[in-house]
Protein backbone atom coordinates (compact mmCIF):
# COMPACT_ATOMS: atom_id res chain seq x y z
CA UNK A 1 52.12 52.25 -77.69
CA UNK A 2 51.76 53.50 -81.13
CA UNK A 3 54.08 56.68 -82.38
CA UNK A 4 52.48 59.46 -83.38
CA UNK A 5 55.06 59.28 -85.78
CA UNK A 6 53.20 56.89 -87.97
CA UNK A 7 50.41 58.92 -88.58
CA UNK A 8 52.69 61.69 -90.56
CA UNK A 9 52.21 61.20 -94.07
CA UNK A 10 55.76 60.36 -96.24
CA UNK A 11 56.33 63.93 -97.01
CA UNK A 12 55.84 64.83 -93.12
CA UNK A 13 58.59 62.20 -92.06
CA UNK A 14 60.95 63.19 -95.05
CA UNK A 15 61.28 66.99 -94.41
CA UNK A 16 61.35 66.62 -90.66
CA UNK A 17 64.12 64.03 -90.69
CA UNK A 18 66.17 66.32 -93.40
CA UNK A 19 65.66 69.83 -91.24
CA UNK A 20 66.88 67.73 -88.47
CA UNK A 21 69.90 66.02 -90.55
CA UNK A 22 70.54 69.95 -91.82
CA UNK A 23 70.60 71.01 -87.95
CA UNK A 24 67.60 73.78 -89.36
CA UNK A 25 65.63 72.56 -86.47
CA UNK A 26 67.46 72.18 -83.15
CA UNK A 27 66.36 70.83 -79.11
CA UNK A 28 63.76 71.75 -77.57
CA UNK A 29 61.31 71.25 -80.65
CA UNK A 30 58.06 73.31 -79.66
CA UNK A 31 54.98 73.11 -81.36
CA UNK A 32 55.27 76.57 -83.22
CA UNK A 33 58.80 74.98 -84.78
CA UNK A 34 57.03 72.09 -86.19
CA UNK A 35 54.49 73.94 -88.23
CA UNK A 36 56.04 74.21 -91.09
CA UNK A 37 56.66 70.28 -91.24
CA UNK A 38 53.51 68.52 -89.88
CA UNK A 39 50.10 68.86 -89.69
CA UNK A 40 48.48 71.91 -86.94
CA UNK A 41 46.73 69.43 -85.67
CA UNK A 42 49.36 66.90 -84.95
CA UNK A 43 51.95 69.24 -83.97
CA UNK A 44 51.50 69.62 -80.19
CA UNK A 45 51.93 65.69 -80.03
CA UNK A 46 55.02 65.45 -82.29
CA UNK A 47 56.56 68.16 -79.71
CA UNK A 48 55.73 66.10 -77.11
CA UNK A 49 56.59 63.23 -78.64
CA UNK A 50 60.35 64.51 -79.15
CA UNK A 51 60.33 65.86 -75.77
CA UNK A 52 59.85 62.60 -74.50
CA UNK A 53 62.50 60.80 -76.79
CA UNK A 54 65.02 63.67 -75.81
CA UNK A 55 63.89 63.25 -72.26
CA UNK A 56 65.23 59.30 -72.47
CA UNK A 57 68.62 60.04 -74.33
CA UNK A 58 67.73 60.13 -77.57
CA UNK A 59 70.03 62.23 -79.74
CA UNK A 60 68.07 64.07 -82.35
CA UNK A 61 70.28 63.08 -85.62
CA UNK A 62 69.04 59.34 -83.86
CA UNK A 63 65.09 60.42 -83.91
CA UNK A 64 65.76 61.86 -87.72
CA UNK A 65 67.53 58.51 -88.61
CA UNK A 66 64.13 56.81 -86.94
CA UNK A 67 61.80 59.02 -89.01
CA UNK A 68 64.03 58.53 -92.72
CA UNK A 69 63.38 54.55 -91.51
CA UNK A 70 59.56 54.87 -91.29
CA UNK A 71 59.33 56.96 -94.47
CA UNK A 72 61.93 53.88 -96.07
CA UNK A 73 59.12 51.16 -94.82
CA UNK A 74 56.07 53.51 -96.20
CA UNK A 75 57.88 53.50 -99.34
CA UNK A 76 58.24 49.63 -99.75
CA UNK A 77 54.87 49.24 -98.39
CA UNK A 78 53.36 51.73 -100.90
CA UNK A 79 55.71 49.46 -103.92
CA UNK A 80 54.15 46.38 -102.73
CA UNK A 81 50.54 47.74 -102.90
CA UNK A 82 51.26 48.72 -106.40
CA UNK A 83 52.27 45.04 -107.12
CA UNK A 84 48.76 43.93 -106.09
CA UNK A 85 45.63 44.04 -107.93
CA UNK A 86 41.87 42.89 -106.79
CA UNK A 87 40.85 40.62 -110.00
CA UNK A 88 36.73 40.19 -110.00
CA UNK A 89 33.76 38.60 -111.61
CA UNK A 90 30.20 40.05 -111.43
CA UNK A 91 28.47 43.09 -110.04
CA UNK A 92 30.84 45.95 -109.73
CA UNK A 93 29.50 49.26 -108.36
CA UNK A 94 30.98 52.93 -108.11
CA UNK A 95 34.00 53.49 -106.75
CA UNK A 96 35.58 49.70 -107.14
CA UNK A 97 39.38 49.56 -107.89
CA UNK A 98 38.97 45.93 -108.93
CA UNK A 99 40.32 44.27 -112.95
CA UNK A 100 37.64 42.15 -114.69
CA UNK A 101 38.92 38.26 -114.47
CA UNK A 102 38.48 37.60 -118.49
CA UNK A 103 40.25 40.48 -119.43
CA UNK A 104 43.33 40.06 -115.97
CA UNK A 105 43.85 36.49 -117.47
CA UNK A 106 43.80 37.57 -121.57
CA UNK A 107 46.36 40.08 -121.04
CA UNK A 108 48.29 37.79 -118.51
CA UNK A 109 48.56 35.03 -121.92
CA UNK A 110 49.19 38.31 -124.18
CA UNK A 111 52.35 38.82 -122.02
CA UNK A 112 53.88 35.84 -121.91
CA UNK A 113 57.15 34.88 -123.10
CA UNK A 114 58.80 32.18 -121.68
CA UNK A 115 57.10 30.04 -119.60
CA UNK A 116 52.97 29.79 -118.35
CA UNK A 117 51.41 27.63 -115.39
CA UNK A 118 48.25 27.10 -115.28
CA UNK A 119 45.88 25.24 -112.78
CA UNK A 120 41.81 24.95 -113.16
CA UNK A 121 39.30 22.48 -111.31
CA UNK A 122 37.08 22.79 -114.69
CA UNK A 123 36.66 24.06 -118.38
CA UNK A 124 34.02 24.55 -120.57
CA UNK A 125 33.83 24.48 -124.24
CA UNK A 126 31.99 28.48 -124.39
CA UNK A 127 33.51 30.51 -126.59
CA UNK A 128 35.39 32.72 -124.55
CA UNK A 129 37.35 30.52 -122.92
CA UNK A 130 38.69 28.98 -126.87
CA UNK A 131 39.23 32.69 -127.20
CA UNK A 132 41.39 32.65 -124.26
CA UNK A 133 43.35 29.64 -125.04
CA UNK A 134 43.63 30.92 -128.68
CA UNK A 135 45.67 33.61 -127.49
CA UNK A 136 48.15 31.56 -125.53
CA UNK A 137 48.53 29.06 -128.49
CA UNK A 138 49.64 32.31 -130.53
CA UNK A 139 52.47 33.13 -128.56
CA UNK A 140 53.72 29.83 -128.85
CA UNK A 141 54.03 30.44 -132.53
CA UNK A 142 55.52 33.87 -132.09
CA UNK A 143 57.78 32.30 -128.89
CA UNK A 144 58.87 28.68 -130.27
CA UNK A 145 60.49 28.16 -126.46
CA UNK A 146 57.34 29.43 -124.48
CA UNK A 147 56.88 26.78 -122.42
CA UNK A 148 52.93 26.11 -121.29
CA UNK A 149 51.65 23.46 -118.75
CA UNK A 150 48.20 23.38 -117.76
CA UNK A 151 47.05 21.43 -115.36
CA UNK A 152 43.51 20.49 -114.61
CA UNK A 153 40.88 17.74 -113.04
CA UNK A 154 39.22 15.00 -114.81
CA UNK A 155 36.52 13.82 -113.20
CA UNK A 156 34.77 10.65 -113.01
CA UNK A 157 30.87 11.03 -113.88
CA UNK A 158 28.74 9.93 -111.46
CA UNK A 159 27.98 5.94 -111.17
CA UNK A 160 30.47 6.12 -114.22
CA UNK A 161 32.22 3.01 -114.00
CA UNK A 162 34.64 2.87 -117.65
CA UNK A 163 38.14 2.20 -116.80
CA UNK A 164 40.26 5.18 -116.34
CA UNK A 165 42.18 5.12 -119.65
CA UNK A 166 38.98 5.60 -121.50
CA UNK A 167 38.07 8.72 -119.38
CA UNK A 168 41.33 10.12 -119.91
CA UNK A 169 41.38 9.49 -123.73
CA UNK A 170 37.86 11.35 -123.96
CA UNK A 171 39.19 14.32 -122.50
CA UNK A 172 42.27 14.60 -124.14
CA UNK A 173 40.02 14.71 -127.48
CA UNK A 174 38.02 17.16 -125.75
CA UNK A 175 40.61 19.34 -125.14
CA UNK A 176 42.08 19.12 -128.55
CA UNK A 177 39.04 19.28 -130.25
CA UNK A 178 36.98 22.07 -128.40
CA UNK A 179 39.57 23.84 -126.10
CA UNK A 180 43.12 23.97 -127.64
CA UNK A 181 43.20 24.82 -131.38
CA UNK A 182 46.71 25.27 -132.03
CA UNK A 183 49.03 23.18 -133.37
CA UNK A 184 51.82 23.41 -130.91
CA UNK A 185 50.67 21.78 -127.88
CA UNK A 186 50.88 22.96 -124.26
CA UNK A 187 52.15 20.00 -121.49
CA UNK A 188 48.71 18.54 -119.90
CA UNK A 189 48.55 16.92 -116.46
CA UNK A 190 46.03 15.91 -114.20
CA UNK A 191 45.69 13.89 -110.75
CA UNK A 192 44.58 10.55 -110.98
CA UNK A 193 42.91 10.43 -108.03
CA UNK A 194 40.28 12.28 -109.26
CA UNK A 195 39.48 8.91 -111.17
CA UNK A 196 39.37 6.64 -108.92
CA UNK A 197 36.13 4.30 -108.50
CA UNK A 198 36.05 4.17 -105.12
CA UNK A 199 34.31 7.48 -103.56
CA UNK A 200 36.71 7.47 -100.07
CA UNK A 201 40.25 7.54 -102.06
CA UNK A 202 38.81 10.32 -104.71
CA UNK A 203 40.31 13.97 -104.67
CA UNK A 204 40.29 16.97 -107.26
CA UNK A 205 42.84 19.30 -108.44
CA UNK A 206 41.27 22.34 -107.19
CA UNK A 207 43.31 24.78 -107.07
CA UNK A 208 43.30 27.52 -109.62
CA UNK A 209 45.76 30.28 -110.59
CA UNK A 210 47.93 31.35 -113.40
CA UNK A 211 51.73 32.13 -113.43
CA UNK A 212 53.37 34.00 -116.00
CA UNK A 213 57.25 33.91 -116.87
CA UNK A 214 58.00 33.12 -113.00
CA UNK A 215 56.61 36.33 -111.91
CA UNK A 216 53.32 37.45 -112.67
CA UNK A 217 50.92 35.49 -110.83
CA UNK A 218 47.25 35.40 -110.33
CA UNK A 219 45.04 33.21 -107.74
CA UNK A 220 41.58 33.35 -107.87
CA UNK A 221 38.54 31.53 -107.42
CA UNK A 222 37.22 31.34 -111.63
CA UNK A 223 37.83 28.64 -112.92
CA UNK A 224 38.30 28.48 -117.04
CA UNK A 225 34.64 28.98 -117.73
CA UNK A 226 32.26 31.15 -119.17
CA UNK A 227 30.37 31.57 -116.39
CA UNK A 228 33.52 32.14 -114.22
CA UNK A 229 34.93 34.89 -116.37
CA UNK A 230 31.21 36.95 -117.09
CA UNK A 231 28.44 36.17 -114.52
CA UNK A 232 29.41 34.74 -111.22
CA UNK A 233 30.67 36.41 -108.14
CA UNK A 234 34.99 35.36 -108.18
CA UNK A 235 37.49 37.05 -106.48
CA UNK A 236 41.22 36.97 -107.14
CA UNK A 237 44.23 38.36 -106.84
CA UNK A 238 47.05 39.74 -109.18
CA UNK A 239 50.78 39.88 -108.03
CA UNK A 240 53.55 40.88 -109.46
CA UNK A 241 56.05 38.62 -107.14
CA UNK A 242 59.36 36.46 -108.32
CA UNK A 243 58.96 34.54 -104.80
CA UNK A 244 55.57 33.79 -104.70
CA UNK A 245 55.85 32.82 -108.62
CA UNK A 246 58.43 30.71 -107.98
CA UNK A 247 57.47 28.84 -105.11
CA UNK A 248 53.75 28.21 -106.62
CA UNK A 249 55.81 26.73 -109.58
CA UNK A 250 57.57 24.64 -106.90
CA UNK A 251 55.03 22.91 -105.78
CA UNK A 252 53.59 21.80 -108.82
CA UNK A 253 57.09 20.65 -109.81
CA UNK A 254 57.38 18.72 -107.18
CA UNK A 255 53.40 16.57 -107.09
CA UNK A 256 54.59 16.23 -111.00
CA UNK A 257 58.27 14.90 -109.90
CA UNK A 258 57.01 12.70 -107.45
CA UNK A 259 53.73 11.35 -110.19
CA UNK A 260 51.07 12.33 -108.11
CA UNK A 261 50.26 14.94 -111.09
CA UNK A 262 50.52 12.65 -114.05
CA UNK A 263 51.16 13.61 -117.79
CA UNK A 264 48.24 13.44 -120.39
CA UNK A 265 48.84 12.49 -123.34
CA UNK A 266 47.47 14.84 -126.39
């Protein structure tokens, strides 16, 4: 059975627990007492609901300890929903609390100081998403120890048969040529598999987020495209989360340490 107590707002919970703690409300609480700390029409139940707690040998410094824990949890919740952002692409209407992707991931890269993942099934060569990466090159002029690794799928064209090498080579020259303009490089890996010739032992690297300097993180379904970042329909979201960060970069650290996300050479 569900307390009435949770559907006091924080204030509610934090006065009634202190006039409790302060002994300025003492047993029995009746419903007149409780005006002046809850809501008319919730007071009959919290009387009853004290009445009851008394009833089974509760003390009442033990129901005010109770209440300061349940305004202690909303408080943590409320922190965590502040860490956590709706990130979207396409039609947005009245009333929508959601962050444009293009402009979530620009200020993401404008952030950064020490250390960026990032992970994208596909890129295009459109000029926003240069724009994008331009940014991110800059701060590795302005941070000489910023530390970027992108990884991202090459695929194999379909019926293309060229050895895997040459695929590779093409786009690492794409990437240099029409994606990355800075001088610094970032680290570059992909998954072979993607490669292979035979259709049954072929997989992507799908998966597509950003993490920034172990703690900033965003997953979403855009990849690095135009089309991604402006016109589709992508949903995502931003945390702000050392633990989720960190075990995201985990698991890329480990397919890398064990080579089944391989290091392209640029």
């Amino acid at each position: 059975m569900t307390s009435i107590f949770r559907q006091l707002s924080l204030p509610n919970l934090i006065s009634l627990a202190t006039a409790i703690a302060d002994r300025r409300m003492t047993a029995p609480l009746t419903e007149a007492s409780l005006l002046s700390f809850v809501p008319d029409t919730l007071a009959r139940a919290v009387a009853s609901e004290f009445s009851r707690l008394l009833n089974n040998g509760f003390e009442l410094l033990q129901i005010a300890y109770t209440l300061n824990l349940l305004a202690e949890e909303r408080i943590e919740t409320q922190k965590l929903r502040d860490r956590v952002d709706l990130v979207w692409t396409g039609q947005e209407f009245s009333g929508s609390t959601s962050r444009d992707t293009r402009i979530v991931v620009r200020e993401l890269f404008e952030s950064a100081i020490d250390n960026v993942l990032i992970s994208s099934f596909a890129l295009d060569k459109s000029e926003s998403t240069r724009l994008l990466f331009q940014t991110l090159s800059e701060r590795m002029i302005i941070f000489p120890n910023l530390k970027v690794r992108i990884f991202l799928n090459i695929h194999r064209p379909y019926q293309d048969i060229n050895p895997e090498s040459k695929l590779i080579r093409q786009f690492s020259e794409f990437f240099r040529k029409e994606i990355w303009t800075g001088n610094k490089l970032p680290e570059l890996f992909h998954d072979p598999r993607s490669l292979s010739i035979e259709p049954t032992k072929r997989a992507c690297l799908h998966a597509k987020c950003v993490v920034v300097d172990e703690e900033k993180v965003l997953v979403t379904s855009a990849n690095f495209t135009e089309a991604a970042h402006e016109r589709n329909v992508e949903a995502g979201i931003l945390i702000v989360d050392e633990a989720i960060a960190h075990s995201i970069i985990s698991q890329f650290n480990s397919l890398t340490e064990r080579n089944i996300l391989q290091r392209v050479a640029l």
